[in-house]
Protein backbone atom coordinates (compact mmCIF):
# COMPACT_ATOMS: atom_id res chain seq x y z
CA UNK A 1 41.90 112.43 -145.69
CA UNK A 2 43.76 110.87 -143.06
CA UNK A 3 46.43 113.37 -142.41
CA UNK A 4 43.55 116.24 -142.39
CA UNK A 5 41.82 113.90 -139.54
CA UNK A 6 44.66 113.26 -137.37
CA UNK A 7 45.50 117.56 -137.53
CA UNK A 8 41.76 118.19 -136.74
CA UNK A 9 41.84 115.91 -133.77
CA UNK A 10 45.05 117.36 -132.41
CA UNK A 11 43.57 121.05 -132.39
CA UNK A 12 42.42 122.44 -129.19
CA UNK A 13 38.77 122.55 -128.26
CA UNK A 14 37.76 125.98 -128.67
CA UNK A 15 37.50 128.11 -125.41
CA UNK A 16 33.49 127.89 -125.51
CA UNK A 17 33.76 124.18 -125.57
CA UNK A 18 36.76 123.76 -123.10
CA UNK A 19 34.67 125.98 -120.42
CA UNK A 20 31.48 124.14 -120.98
CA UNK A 21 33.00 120.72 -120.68
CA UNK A 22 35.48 121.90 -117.56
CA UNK A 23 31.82 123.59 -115.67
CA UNK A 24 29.38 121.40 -116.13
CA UNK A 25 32.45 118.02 -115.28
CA UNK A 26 31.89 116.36 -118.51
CA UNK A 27 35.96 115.72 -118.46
CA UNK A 28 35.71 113.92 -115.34
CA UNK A 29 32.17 111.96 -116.03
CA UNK A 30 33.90 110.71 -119.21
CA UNK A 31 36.43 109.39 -116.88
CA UNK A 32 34.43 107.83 -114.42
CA UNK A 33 32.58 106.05 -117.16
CA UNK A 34 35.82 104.55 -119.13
CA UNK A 35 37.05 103.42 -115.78
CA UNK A 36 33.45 101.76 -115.19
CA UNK A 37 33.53 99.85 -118.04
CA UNK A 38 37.66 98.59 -118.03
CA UNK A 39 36.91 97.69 -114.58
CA UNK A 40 33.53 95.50 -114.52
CA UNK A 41 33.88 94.79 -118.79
CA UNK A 42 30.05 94.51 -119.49
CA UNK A 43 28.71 92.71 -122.24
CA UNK A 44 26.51 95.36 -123.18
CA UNK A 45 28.27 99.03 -122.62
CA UNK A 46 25.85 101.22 -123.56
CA UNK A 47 23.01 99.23 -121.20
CA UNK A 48 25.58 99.28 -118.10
CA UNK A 49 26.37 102.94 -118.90
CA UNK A 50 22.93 103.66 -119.22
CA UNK A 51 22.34 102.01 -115.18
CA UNK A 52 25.29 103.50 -114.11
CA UNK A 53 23.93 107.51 -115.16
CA UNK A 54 20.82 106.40 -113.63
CA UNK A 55 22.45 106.27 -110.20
CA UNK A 56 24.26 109.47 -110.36
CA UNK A 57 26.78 108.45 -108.20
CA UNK A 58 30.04 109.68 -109.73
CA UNK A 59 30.73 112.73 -107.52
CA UNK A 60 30.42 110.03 -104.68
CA UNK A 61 32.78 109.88 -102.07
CA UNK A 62 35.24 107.05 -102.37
CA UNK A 63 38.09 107.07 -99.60
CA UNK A 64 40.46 105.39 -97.50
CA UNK A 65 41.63 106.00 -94.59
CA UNK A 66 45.11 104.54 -93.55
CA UNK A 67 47.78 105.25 -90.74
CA UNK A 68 49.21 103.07 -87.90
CA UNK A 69 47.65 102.61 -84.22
CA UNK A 70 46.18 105.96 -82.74
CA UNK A 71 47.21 108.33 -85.51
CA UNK A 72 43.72 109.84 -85.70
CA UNK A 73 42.17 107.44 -88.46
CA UNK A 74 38.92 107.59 -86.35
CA UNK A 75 38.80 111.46 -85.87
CA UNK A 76 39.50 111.88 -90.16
CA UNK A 77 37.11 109.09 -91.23
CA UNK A 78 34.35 110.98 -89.30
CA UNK A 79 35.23 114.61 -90.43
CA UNK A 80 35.36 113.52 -93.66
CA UNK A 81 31.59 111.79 -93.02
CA UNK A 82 30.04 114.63 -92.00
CA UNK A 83 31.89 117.11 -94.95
CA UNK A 84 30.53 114.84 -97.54
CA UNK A 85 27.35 113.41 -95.72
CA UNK A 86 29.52 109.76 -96.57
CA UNK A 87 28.73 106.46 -94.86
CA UNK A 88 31.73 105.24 -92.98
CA UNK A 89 33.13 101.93 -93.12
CA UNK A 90 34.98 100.58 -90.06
CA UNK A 91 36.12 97.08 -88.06
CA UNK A 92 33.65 98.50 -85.31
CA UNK A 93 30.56 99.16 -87.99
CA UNK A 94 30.80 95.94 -89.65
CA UNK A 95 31.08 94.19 -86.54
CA UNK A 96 28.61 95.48 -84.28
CA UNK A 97 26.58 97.90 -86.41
CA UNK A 98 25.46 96.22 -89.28
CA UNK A 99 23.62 92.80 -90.36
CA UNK A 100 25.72 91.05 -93.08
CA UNK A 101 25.74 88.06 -94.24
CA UNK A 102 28.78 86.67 -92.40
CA UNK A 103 29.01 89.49 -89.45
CA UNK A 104 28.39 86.78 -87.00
CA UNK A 105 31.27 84.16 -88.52
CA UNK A 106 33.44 87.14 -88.24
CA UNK A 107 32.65 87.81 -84.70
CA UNK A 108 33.17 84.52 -83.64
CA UNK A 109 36.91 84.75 -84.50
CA UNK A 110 36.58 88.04 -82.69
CA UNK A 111 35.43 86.60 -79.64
CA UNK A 112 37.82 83.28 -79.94
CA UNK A 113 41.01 86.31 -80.29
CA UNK A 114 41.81 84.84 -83.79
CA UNK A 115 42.69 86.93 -86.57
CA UNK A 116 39.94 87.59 -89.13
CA UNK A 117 40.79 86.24 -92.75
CA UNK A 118 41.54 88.65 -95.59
CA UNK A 119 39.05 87.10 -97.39
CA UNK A 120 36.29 87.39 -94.33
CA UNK A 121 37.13 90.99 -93.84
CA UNK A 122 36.88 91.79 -98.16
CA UNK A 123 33.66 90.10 -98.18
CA UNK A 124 32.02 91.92 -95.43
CA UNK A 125 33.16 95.54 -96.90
CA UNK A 126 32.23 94.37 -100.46
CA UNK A 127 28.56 93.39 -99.51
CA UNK A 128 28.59 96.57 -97.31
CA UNK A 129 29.61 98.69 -99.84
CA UNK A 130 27.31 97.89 -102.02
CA UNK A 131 24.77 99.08 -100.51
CA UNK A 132 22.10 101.75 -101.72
CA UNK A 133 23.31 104.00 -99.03
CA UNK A 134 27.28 103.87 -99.83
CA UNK A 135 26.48 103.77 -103.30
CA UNK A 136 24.53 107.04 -103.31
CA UNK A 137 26.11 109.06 -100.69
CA UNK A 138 29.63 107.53 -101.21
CA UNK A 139 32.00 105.70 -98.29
CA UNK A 140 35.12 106.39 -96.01
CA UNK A 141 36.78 103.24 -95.91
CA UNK A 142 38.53 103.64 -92.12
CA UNK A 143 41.78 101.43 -91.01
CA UNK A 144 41.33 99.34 -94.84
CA UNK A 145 43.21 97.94 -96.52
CA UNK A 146 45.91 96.67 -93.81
CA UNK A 147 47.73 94.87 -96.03
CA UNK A 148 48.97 93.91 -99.64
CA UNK A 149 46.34 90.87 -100.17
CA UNK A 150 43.78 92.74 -98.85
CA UNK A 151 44.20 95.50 -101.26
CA UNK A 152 44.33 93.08 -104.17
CA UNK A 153 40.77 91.44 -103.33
CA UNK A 154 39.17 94.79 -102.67
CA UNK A 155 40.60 95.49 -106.51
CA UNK A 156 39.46 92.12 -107.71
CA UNK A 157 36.24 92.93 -106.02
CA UNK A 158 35.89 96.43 -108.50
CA UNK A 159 36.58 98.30 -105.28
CA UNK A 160 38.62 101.21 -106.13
CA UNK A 161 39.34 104.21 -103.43
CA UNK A 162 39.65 107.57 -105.27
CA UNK A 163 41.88 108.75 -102.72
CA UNK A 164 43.80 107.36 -100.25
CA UNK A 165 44.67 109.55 -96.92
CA UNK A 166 47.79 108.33 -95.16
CA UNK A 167 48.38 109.60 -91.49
CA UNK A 168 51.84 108.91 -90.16
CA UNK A 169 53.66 110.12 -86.45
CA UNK A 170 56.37 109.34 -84.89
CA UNK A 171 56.38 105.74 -82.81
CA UNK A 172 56.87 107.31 -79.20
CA UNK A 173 54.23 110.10 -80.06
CA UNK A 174 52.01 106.96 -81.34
CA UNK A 175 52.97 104.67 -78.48
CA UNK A 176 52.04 107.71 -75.76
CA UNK A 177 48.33 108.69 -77.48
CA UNK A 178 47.65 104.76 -77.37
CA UNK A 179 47.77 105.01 -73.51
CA UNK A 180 44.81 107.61 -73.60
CA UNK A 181 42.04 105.83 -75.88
CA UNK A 182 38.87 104.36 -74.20
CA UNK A 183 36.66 102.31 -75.85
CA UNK A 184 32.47 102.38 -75.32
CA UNK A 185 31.62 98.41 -74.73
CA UNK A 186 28.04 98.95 -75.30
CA UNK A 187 28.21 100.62 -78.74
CA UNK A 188 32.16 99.95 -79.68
CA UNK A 189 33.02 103.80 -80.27
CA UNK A 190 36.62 104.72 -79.93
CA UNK A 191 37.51 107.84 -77.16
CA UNK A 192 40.41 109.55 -76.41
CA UNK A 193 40.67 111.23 -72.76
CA UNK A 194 42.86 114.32 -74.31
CA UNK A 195 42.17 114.79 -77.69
CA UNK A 196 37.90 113.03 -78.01
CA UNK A 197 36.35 112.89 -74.85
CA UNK A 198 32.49 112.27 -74.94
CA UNK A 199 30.37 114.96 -73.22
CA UNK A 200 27.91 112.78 -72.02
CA UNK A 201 28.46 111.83 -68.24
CA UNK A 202 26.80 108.31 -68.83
CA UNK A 203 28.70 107.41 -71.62
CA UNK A 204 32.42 108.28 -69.51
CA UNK A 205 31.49 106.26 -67.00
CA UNK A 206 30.75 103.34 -68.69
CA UNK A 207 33.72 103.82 -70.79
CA UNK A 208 37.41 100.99 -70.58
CA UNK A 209 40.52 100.88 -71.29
CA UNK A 210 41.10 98.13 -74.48
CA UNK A 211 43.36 95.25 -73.37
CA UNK A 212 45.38 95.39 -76.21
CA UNK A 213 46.56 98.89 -75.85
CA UNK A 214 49.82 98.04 -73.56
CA UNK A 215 53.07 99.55 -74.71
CA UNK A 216 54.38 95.93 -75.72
CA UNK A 217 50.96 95.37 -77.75
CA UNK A 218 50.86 98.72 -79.52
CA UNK A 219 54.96 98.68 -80.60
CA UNK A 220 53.75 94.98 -82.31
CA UNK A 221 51.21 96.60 -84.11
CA UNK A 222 53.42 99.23 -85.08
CA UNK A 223 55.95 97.12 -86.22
CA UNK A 224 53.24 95.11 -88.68
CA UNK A 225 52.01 98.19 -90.08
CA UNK A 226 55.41 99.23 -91.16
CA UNK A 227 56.16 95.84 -92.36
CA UNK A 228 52.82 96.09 -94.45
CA UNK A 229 53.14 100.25 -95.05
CA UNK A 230 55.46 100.01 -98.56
CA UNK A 231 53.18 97.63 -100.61
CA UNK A 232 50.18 99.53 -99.80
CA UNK A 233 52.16 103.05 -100.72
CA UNK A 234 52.70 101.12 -104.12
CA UNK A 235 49.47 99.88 -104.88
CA UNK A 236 48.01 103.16 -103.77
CA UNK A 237 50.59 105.74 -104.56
CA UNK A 238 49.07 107.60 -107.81
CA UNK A 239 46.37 108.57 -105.08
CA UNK A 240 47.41 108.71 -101.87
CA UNK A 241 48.47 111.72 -99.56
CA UNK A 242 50.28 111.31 -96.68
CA UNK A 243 49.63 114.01 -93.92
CA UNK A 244 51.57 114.41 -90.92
CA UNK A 245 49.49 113.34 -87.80
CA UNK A 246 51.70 114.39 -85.11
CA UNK A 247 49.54 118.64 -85.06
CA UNK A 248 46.83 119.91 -84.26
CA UNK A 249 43.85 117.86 -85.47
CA UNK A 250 42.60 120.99 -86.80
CA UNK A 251 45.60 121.49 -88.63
CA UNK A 252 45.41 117.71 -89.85
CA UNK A 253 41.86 118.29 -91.23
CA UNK A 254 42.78 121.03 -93.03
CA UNK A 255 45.62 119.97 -95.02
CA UNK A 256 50.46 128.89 -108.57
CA UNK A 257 53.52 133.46 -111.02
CA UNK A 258 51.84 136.34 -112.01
CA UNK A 259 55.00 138.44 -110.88
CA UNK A 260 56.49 137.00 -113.62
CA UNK A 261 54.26 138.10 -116.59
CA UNK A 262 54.31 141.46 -115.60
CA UNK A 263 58.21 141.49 -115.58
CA UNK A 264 57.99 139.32 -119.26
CA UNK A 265 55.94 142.51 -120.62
CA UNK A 266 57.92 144.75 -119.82
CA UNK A 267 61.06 142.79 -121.06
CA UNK A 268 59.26 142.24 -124.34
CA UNK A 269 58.61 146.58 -124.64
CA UNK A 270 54.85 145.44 -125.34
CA UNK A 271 52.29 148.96 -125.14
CA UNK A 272 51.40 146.97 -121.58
CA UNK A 273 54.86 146.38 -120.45
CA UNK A 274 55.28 150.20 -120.96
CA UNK A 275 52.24 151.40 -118.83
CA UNK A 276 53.79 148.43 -115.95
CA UNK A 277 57.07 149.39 -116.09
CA UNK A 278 56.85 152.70 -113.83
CA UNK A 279 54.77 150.38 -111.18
CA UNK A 280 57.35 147.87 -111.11
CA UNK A 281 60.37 150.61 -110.92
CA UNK A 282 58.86 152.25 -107.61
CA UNK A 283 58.13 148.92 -106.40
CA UNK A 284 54.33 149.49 -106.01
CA UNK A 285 51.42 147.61 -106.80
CA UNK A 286 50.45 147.52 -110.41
CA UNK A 287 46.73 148.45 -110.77
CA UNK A 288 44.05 145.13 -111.12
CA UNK A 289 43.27 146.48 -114.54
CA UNK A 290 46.56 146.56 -116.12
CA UNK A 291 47.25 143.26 -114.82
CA UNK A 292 43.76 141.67 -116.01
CA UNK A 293 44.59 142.94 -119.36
CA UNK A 294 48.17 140.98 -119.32
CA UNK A 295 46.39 137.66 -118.22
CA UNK A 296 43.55 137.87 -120.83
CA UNK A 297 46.08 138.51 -123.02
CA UNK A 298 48.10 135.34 -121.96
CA UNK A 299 45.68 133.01 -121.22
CA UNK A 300 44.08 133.31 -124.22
CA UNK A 301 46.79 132.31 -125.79
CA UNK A 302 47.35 128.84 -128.22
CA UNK A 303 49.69 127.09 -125.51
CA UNK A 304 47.60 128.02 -122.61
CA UNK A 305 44.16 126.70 -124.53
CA UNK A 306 45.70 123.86 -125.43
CA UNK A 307 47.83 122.64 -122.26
CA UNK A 308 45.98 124.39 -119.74
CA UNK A 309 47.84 126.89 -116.93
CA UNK A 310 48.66 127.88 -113.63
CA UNK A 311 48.42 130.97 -112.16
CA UNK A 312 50.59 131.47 -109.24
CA UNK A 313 50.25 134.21 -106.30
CA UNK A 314 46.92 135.39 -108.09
CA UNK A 315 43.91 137.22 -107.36
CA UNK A 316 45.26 138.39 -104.31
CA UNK A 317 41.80 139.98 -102.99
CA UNK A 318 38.17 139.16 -103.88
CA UNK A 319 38.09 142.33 -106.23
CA UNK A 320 40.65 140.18 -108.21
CA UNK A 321 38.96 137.05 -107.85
CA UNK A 322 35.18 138.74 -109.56
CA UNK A 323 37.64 141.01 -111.90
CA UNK A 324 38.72 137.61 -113.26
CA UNK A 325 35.57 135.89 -113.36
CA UNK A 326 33.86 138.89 -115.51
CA UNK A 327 36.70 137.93 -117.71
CA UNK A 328 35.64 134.42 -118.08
CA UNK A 329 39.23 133.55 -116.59
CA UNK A 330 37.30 130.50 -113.92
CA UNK A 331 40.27 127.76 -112.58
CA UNK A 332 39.00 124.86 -112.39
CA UNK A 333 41.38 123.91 -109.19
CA UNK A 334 42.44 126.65 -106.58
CA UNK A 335 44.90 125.81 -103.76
CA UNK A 336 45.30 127.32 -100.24
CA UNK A 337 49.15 126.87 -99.23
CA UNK A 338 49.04 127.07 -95.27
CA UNK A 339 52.81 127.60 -93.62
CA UNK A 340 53.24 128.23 -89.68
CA UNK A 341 54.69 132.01 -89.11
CA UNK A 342 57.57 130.77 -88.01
CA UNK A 343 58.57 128.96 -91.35
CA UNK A 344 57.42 131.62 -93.27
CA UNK A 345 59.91 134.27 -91.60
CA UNK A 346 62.94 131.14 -91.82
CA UNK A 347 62.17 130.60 -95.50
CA UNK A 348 62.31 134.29 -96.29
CA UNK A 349 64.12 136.19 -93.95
CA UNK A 350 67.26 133.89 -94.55
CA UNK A 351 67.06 133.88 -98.52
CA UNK A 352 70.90 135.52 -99.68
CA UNK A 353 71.67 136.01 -103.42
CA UNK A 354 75.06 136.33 -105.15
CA UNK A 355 75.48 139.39 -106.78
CA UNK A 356 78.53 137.79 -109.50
CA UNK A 357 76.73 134.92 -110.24
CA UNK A 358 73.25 135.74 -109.46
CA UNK A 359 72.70 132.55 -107.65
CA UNK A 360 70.77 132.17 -104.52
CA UNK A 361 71.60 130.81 -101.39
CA UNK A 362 69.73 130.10 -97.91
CA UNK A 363 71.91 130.33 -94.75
CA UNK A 364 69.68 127.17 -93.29
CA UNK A 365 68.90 125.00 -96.16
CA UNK A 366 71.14 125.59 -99.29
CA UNK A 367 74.24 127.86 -97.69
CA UNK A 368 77.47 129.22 -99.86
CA UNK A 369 79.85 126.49 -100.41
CA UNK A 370 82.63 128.61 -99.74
CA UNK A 371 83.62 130.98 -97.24
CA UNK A 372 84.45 133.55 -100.24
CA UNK A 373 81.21 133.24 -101.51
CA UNK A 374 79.51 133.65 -97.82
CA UNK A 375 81.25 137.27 -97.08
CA UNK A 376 79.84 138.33 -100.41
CA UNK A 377 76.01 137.30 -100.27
CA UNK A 378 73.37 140.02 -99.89
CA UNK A 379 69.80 140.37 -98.68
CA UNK A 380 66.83 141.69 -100.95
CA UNK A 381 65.75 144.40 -98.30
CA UNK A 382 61.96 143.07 -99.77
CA UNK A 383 63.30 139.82 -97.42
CA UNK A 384 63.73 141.90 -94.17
CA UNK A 385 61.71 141.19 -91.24
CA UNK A 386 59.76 144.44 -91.32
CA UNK A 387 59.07 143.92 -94.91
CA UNK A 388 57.88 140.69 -94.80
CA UNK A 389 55.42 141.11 -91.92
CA UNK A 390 54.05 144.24 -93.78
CA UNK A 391 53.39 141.58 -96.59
CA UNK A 392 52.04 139.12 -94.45
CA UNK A 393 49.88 141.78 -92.84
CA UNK A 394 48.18 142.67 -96.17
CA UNK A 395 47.95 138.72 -97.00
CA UNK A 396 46.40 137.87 -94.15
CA UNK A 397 43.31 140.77 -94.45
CA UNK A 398 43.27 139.42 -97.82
CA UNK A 399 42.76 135.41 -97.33
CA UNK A 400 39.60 134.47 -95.30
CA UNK A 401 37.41 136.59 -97.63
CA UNK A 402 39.26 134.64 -100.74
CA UNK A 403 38.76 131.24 -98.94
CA UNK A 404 35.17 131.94 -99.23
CA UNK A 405 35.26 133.28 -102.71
CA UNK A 406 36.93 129.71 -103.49
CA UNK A 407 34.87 127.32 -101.71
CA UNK A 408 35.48 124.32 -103.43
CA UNK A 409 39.66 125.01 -103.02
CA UNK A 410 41.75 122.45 -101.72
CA UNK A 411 44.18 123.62 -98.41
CA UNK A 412 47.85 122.24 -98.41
CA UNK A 413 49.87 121.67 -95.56
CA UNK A 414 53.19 123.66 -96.95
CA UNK A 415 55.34 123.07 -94.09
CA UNK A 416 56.51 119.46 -95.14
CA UNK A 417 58.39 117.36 -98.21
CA UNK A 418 58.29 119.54 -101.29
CA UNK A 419 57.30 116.07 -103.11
CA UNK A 420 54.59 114.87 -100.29
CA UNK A 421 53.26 118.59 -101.49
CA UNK A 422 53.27 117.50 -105.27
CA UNK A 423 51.47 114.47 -104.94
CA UNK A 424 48.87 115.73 -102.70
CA UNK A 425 48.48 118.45 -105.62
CA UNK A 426 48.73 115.78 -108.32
CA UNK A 427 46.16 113.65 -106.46
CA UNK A 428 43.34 116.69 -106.77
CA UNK A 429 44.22 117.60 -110.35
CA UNK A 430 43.95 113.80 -111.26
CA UNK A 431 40.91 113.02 -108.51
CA UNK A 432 39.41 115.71 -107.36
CA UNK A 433 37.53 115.28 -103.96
CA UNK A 434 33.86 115.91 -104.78
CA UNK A 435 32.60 119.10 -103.95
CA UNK A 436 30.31 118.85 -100.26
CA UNK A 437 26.87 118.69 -101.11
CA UNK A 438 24.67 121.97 -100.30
């Protein structure tokens, strides 16, 4: 009886079930709830379970923030406020905005230029954060944790971010942008004179420059924040993503092979891979039906109903996109990889292959070890310039109609480390950011 128990619990959930569970989050509310009850360990589970469905707060916003001096942790925390209607969580709200228990004690070291105690600043966001309003609608933790002990009494508090956003920049780019922030005295908001300036003429004038913002003051800042930087990437690390500050803010904000299966069917001489096999000869597209056919085919397969899969380079076009969800084919993650131009054509245009070994080379970042091997490289013509940009042409006529098709996809900056990429992709698998609320 045993044996037959442990085989029925290792078979896969059929397809019905998987789909019902994946679109109605039951996967992830079963999550939520087992981290609930490891994390506050009530003496009667079902009862706290019970309180905590009743507040329906599990899609709930729960993020920090994190970067050194004027990398933009200001201009995120708010974006990200107004995407998921989130309260946000500052030095500046708890100090002048709200009415906590001990705003005042903290303002008097404030006022004397005394550091604030870990312990001061943890109690103040605890007792904030538990409020109806951060509860409900989620928070955006901004500039918090600074350091290692402060992490570990936000933890020992139950106060645990589901994503951590880590800005970094150069220190001279850093050091420069500190020179142009501007600070409201009468309500404590944060300016920039390049990159935030306040359209109301009352609120410029009125506007100073912080004392602490000279060049010597800002580079001992930065040095503390890198001093403090590798224990919070360890505490944090299974959800952080770093995101390179130093672009556009809008580029900032806005931070898988079907090619394959069609080659597999024809390799295998399947009655598919036959009707493909003149498309992929000419080098034309093969028609959305033929291909839908291969995927059902695939993805209703044991493995892929039992470990899940990804589907790179695929639907191409909105027709794709509804051809696969009238065949019940729904991802439950999409990304949007965003790359400059001028990367793509350096990635591609420089790609060389060996035609005696079959290995492939790049004449920028992975060229021939050997001079012999160099005079012998080709080009896939498919990686000339003229080819590419008719490709790019058709993808980009293609993409702003499939962004909207997918509107709960995550966007990832391609154009840095390959593993900053993984983790950021990790982090949404593992944590999804909840979807904005309509």
């Amino acid at each position: 009886m045993a044996e037959a128990d442990t085989e029925d619990a290792a078979r896969p959930w059929p397809p019905p079930a998987g789909a019902y569970a994946e679109e109605r989050g039951l996967f992830q509310l079963l999550q939520n709830m087992l981290e609930e009850l490891l994390i506050h360990k009530p003496d009667d589970p079902i009862e706290f379970m019970i309180n905590h469905l009743k507040q329906n707060n599990d899609d709930a916003p729960r993020i920090c923030v994190l970067g050194p001096p004027a990398s933009g942790k200001t201009t995120v925390a708010m974006w990200l406020c107004k995407h998921f209607n989130a309260i946000r969580v500052s030095q500046e709200t708890l100090l002048f905005k709200e009415e906590l228990r001990q705003t005042e004690e903290a303002k008097a070291y404030k006022e004397r230029n005394q550091k604030i105690p870990n312990a001061l600043w943890a109690n103040l966001i605890q007792e904030r954060l538990s409020n109806v309003d951060c509860i409900k609608q989620g928070w955006i933790l901004e500039g918090f944790p600074e350091n290692q002990e402060q992490a570990w009494m936000l933890q020992s508090s139950g106060i645990f971010p589901r994503h951590v956003v880590m800005l970094y920049a150069p220190d001279t780019v850093l050091i420069e942008r500190s020179g142009g922030k501007r600070l409201d005295p009468l309500t404590q908001e944060v300016f920039h004179t390049t990159f935030d300036w306040p359209s109301d003429p009352l609120v410029q004038e009125r506007l100073v420059k912080p004392e602490d913002l000279s060049e010597q003051e800002v580079s001992k800042k930065l040095l503390e924040y890198h001093r403090n930087f590798p224990e919070i990437f360890h505490i944090y690390q299974k959800v952080l993503k770093s995101i390179n500050a130093d672009q556009p803010s809008v580029d900032v904000l806005s931070q898988v092979c079907c090619g394959q299966l069609l080659k597999e069917a024809v390799a295998d001489n399947t009655k598919l891979g036959e009707l493909v096999k003149p498309h992929i000869d000419s080098g034309g597209p093969v028609p959305n039906n033929l291909v839908l056919k291969l995927l059902t085919e695939r993805l209703s397969s044991l493995d892929c109903l039992s470990h899940g899969w990804v589907l790179s380079g695929f639907p191409r076009d909105v027709e794709q996109g509804e051809q696969l969800q009238k065949a019940q084919i729904n991802p439950n993650r999409v990304f949007f990889f965003n790359l400059p131009y001028e990367s793509i054509m350096e990635r591609l245009s420089q790609r060389r292959t060996d035609p005696v070994t079959g290995e492939r080379y790049h004449t920028t970042f992975r060229p021939a070890p050997t001079p012999e091997i160099q005079a012998r490289l080709r080009q896939n013509p498919k990686d000339e310039e003229e080819n590419i940009e008719k490709r790019l042409n058709i993808y980009y006529s293609n993409v702003k109609a499939l962004e909207d098709f997918y509107q709960d996809a995550f966007y990832v900056n391609a154009d840095q480390d390959p593993y900053v990429i993984f983790e950021f992709i990790e982090s949404c698998i593992i944590k999804p950011l909840p979807c904005k609320i309509p």
